[in-house]
C-alpha atoms as a PDB file:
ATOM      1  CA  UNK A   1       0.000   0.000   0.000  1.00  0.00           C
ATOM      2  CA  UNK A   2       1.381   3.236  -0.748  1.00  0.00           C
ATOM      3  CA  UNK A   3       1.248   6.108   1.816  1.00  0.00           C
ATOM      4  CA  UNK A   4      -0.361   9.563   0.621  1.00  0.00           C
ATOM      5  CA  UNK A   5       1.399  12.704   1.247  1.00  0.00           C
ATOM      6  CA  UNK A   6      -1.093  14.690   2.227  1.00  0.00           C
ATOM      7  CA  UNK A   7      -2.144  12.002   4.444  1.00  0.00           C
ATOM      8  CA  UNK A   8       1.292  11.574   6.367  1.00  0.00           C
ATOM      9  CA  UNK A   9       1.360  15.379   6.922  1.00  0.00           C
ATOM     10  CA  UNK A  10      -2.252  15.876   7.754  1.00  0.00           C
ATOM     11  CA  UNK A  11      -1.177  13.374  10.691  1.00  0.00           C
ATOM     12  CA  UNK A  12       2.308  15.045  11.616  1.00  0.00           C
ATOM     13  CA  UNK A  13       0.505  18.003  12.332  1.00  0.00           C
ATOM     14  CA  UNK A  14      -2.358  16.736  14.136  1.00  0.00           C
ATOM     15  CA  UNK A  15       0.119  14.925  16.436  1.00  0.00           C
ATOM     16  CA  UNK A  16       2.380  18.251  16.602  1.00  0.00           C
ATOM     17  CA  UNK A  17      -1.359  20.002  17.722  1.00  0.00           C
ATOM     18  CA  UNK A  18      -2.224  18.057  20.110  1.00  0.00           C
ATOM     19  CA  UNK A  19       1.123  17.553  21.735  1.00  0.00           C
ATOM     20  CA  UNK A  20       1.303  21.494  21.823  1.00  0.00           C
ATOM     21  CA  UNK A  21      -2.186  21.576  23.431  1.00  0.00           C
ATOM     22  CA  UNK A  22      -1.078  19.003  26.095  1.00  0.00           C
ATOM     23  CA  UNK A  23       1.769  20.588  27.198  1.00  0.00           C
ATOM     24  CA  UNK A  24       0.477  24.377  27.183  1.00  0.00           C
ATOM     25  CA  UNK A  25      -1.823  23.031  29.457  1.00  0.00           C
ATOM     26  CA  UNK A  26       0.512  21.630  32.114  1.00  0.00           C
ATOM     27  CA  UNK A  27       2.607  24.347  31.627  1.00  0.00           C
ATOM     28  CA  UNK A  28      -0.054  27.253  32.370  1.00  0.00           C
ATOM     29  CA  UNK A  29      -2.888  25.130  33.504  1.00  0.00           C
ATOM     30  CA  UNK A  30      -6.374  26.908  33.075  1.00  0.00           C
ATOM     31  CA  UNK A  31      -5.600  30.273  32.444  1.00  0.00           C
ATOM     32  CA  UNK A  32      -5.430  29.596  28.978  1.00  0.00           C
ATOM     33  CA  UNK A  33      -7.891  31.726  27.013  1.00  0.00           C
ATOM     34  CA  UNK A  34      -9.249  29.761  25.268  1.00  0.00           C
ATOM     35  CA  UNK A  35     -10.340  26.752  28.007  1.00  0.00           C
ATOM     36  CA  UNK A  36     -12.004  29.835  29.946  1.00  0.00           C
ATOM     37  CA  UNK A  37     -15.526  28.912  28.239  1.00  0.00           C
ATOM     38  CA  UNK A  38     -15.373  24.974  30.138  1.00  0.00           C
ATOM     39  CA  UNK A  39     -15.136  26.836  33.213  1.00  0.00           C
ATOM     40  CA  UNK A  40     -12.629  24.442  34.934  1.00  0.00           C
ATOM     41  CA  UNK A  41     -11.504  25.385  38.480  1.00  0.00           C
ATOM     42  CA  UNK A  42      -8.447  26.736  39.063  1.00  0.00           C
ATOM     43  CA  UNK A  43      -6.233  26.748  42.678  1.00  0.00           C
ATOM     44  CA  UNK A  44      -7.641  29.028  45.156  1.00  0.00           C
ATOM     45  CA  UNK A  45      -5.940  30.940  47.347  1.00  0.00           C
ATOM     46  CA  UNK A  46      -4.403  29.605  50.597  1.00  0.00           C
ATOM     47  CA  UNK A  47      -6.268  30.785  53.957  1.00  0.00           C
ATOM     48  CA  UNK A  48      -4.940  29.831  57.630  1.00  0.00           C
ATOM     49  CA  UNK A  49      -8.308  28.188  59.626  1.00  0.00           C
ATOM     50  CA  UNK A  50      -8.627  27.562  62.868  1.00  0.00           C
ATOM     51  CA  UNK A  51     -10.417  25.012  64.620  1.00  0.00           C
ATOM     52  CA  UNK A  52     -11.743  24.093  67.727  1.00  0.00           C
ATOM     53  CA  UNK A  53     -13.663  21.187  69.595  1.00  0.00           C
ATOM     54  CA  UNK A  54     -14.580  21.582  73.437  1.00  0.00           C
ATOM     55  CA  UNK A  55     -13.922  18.960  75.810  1.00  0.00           C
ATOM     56  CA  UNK A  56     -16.978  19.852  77.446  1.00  0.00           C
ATOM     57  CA  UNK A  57     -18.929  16.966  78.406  1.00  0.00           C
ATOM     58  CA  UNK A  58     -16.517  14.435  76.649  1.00  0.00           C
ATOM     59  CA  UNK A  59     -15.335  11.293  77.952  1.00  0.00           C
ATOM     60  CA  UNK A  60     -14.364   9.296  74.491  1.00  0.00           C
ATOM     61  CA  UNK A  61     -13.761  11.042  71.017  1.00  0.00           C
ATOM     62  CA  UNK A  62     -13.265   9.125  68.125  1.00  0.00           C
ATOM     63  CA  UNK A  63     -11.332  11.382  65.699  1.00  0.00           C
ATOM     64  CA  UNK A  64     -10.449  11.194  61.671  1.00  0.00           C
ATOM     65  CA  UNK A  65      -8.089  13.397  60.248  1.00  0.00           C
ATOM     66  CA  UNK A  66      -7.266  13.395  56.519  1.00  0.00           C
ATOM     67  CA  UNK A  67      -3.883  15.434  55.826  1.00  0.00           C
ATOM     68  CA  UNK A  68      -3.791  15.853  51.824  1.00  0.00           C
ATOM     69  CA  UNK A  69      -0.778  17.148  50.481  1.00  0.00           C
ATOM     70  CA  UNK A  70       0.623  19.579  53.079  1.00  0.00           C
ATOM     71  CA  UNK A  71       0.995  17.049  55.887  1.00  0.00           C
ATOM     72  CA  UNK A  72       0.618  18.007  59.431  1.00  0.00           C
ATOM     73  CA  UNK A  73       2.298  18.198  62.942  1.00  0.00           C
ATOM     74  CA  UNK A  74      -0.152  16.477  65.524  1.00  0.00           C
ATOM     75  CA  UNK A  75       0.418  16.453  69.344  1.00  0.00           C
ATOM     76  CA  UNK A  76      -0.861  16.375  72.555  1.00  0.00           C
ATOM     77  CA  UNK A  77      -2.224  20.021  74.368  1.00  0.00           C
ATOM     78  CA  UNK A  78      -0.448  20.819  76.800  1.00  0.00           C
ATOM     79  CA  UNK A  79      -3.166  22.815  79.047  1.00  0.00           C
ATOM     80  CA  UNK A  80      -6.223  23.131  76.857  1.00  0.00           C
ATOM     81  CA  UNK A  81      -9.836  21.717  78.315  1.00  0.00           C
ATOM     82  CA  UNK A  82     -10.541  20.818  74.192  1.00  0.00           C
ATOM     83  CA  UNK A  83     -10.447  17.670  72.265  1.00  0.00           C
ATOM     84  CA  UNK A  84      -8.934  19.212  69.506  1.00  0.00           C
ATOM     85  CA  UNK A  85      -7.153  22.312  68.343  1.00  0.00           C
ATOM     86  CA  UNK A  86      -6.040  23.027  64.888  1.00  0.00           C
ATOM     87  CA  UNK A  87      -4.051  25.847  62.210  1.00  0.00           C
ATOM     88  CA  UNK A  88      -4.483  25.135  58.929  1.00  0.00           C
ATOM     89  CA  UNK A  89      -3.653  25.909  55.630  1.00  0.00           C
ATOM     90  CA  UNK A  90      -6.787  25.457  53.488  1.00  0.00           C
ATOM     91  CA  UNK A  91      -7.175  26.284  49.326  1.00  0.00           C
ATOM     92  CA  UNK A  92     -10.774  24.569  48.868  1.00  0.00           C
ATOM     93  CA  UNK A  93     -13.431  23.597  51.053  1.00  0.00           C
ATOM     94  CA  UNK A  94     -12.782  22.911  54.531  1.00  0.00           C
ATOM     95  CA  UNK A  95     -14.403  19.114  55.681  1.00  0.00           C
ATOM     96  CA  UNK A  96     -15.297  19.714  59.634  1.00  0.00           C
ATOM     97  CA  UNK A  97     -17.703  17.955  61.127  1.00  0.00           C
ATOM     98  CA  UNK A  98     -17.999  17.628  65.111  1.00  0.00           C
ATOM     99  CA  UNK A  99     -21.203  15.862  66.723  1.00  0.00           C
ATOM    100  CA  UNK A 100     -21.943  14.231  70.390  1.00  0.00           C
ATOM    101  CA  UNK A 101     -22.878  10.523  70.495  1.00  0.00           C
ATOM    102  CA  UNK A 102     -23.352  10.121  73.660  1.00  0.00           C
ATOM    103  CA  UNK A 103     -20.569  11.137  75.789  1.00  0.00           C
ATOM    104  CA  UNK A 104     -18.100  10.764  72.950  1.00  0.00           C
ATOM    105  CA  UNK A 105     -17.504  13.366  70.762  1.00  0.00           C
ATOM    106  CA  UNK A 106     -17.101  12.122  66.672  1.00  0.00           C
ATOM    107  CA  UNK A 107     -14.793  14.501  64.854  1.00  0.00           C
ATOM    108  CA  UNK A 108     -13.661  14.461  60.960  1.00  0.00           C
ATOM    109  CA  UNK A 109     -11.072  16.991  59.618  1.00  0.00           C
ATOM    110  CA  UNK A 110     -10.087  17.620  55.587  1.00  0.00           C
ATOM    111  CA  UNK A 111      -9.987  19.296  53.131  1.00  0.00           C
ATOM    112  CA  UNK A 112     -11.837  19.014  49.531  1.00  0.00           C
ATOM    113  CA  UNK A 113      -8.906  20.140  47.307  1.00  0.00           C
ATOM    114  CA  UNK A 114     -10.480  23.145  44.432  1.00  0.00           C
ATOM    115  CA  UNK A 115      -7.269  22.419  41.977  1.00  0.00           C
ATOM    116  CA  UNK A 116      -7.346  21.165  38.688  1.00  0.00           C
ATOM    117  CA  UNK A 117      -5.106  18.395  37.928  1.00  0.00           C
ATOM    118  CA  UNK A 118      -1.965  18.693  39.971  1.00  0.00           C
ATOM    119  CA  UNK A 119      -2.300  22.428  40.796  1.00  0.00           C
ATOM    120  CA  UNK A 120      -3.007  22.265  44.735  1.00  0.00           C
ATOM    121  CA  UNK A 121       0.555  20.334  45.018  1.00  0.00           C
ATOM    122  CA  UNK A 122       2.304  22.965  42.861  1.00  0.00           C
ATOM    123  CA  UNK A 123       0.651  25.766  44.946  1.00  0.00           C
ATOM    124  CA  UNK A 124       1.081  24.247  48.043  1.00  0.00           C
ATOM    125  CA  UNK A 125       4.843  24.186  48.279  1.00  0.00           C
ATOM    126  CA  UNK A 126       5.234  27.386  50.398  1.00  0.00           C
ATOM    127  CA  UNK A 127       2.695  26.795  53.141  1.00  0.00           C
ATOM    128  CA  UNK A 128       3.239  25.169  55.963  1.00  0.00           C
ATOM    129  CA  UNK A 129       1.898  21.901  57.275  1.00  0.00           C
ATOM    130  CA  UNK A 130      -1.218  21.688  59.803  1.00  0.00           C
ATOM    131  CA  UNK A 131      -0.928  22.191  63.258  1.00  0.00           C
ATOM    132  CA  UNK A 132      -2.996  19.729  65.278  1.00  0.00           C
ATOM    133  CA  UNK A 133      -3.192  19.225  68.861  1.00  0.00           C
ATOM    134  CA  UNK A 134      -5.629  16.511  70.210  1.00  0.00           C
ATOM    135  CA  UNK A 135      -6.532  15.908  74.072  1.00  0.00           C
ATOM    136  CA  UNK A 136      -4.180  14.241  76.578  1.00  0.00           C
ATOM    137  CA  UNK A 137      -6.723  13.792  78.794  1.00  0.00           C
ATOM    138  CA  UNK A 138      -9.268  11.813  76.512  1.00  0.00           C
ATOM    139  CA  UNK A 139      -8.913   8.602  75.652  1.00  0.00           C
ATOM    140  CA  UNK A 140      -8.967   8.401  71.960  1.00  0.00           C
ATOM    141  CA  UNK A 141     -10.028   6.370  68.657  1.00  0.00           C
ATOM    142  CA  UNK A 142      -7.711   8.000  65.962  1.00  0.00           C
ATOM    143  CA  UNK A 143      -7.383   7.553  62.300  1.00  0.00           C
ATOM    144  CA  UNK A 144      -4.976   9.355  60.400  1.00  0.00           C
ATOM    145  CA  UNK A 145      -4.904   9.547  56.278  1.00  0.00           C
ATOM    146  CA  UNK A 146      -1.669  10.679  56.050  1.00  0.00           C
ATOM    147  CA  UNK A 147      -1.558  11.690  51.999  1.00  0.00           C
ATOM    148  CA  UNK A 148       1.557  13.135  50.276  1.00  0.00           C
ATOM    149  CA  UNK A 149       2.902  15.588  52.558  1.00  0.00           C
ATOM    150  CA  UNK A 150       5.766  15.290  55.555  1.00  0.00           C
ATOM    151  CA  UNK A 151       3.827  14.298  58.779  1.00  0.00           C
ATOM    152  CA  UNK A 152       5.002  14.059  62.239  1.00  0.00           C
ATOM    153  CA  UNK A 153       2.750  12.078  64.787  1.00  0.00           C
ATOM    154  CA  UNK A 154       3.768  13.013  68.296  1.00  0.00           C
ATOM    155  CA  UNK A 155       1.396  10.812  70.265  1.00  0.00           C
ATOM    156  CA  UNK A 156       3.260   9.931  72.972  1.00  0.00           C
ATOM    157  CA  UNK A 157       1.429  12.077  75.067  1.00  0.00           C
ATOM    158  CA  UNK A 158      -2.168  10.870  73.942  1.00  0.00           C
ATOM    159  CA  UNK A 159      -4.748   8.307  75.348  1.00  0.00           C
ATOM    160  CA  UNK A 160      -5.517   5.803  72.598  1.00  0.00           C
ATOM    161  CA  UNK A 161      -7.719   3.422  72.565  1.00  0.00           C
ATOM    162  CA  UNK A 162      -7.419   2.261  69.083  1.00  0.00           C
ATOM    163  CA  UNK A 163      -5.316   3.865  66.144  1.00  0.00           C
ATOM    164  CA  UNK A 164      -5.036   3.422  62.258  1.00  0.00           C
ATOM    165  CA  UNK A 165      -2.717   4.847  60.053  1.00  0.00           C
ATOM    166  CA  UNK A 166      -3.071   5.017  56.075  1.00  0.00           C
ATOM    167  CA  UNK A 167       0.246   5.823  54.754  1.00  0.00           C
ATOM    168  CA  UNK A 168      -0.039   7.290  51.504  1.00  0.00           C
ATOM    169  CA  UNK A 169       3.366   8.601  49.577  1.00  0.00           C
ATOM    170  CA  UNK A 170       4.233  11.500  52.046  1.00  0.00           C
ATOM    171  CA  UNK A 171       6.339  10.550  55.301  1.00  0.00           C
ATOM    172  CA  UNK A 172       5.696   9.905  58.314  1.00  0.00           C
ATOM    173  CA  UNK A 173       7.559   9.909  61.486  1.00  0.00           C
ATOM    174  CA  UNK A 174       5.453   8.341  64.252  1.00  0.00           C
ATOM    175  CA  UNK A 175       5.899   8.440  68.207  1.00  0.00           C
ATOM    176  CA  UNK A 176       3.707   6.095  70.164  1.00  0.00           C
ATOM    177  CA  UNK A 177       2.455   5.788  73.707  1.00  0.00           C
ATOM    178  CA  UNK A 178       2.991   2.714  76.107  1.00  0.00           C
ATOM    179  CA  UNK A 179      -0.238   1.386  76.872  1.00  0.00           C
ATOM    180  CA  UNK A 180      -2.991  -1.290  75.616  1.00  0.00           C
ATOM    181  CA  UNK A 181      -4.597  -0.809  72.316  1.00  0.00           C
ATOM    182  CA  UNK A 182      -5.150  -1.685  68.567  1.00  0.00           C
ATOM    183  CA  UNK A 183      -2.144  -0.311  66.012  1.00  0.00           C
ATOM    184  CA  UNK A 184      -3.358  -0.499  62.634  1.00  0.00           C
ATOM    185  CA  UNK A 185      -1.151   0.491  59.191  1.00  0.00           C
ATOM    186  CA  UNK A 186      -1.767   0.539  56.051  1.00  0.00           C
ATOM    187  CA  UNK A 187       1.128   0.847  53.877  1.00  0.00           C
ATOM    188  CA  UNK A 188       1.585   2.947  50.963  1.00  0.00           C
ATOM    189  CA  UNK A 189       4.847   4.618  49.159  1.00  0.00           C
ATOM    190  CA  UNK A 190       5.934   7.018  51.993  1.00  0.00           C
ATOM    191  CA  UNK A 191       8.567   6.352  54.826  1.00  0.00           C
ATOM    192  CA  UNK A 192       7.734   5.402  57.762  1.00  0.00           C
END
């Protein structure tokens, strides 16, 4: 079979196009012109949030925390009466829910990430990781999602009753208490 010219250079330039269109788009992302009419999200702006959940009334707290890409440094309180105190560095939509079951206070803490792509991790380089303290005086059930970023998990200090840690591709250091109760870890890339 014999190839066509304009066939062979119809193709070359379709390939050129689209290779062109692919990497003006990782290189600027959506502020391209002309992708302004699919109205694609871009990365916010970084704001610090604070957060707070009283001890008030609270034996037991069972308490989720998923870190994204910016990581975190988690401790105990030193002198705080709360179950949780927290600085963070937020570009979407913070995820924080607090309710009372009982006695025992349920707590979640994220964030839903408003990048496109792999913008929040290219934006997020300067800020710094979360600060979260959690009660020494309450014993807790604690799962961590650690993500990509650097974590430290100083929990010496803390009353745990059960703890699981997802590792995703970020590291981790991770200080434990003495004591009885359930480790669990689930590996992924990151050091531990």
């Amino acid at each position: 079979q014999v190839r066509r010219p304009l066939g062979t250079i119809l193709s070359g330039l379709v390939s050129l196009t689209a290779v062109a269109l692919f990497g003006a788009i990782l290189l600027f992302g959506v502020e391209l012109p002309f992708l302004s009419r699919f109205n694609l999200q871009t990365v916010g702006e970084y704001r610090e949030e604070t957060v707070t959940v009283s001890g008030e009334g609270v034996e037991t707290a069972v308490v989720s925390l998923d870190l994204g890409s910016l990581g975190a440094d988690v401790t105990g309180l030193d002198s705080s009466q709360n179950v949780l105190e927290g600085t963070l560095s937020i570009a979407g939509d913070l995820q924080f829910e607090q309710r009372m079951r009982g006695s025992e206070a349920v707590v979640s803490l994220g964030q839903n990430s408003s990048g496109w792509w792999f913008g929040d991790w290219v934006e997020s380089t300067n800020q710094p990781p979360w600060q979260i303290g959690l009660s020494r005086t309450v014993p807790l059930d604690l799962t961590v999602d650690v993500g990509s970023g650097q974590t430290d998990l100083e929990l010496g200090s803390l009353l745990l009753r059960d703890l699981f840690v997802d590792l995703g591709s970020g590291a981790i250091n991770l200080q434990l208490p003495g004591g009885d109760y359930d480790i669990r870890l689930d590996g992924g890339s990151g050091k531990l």
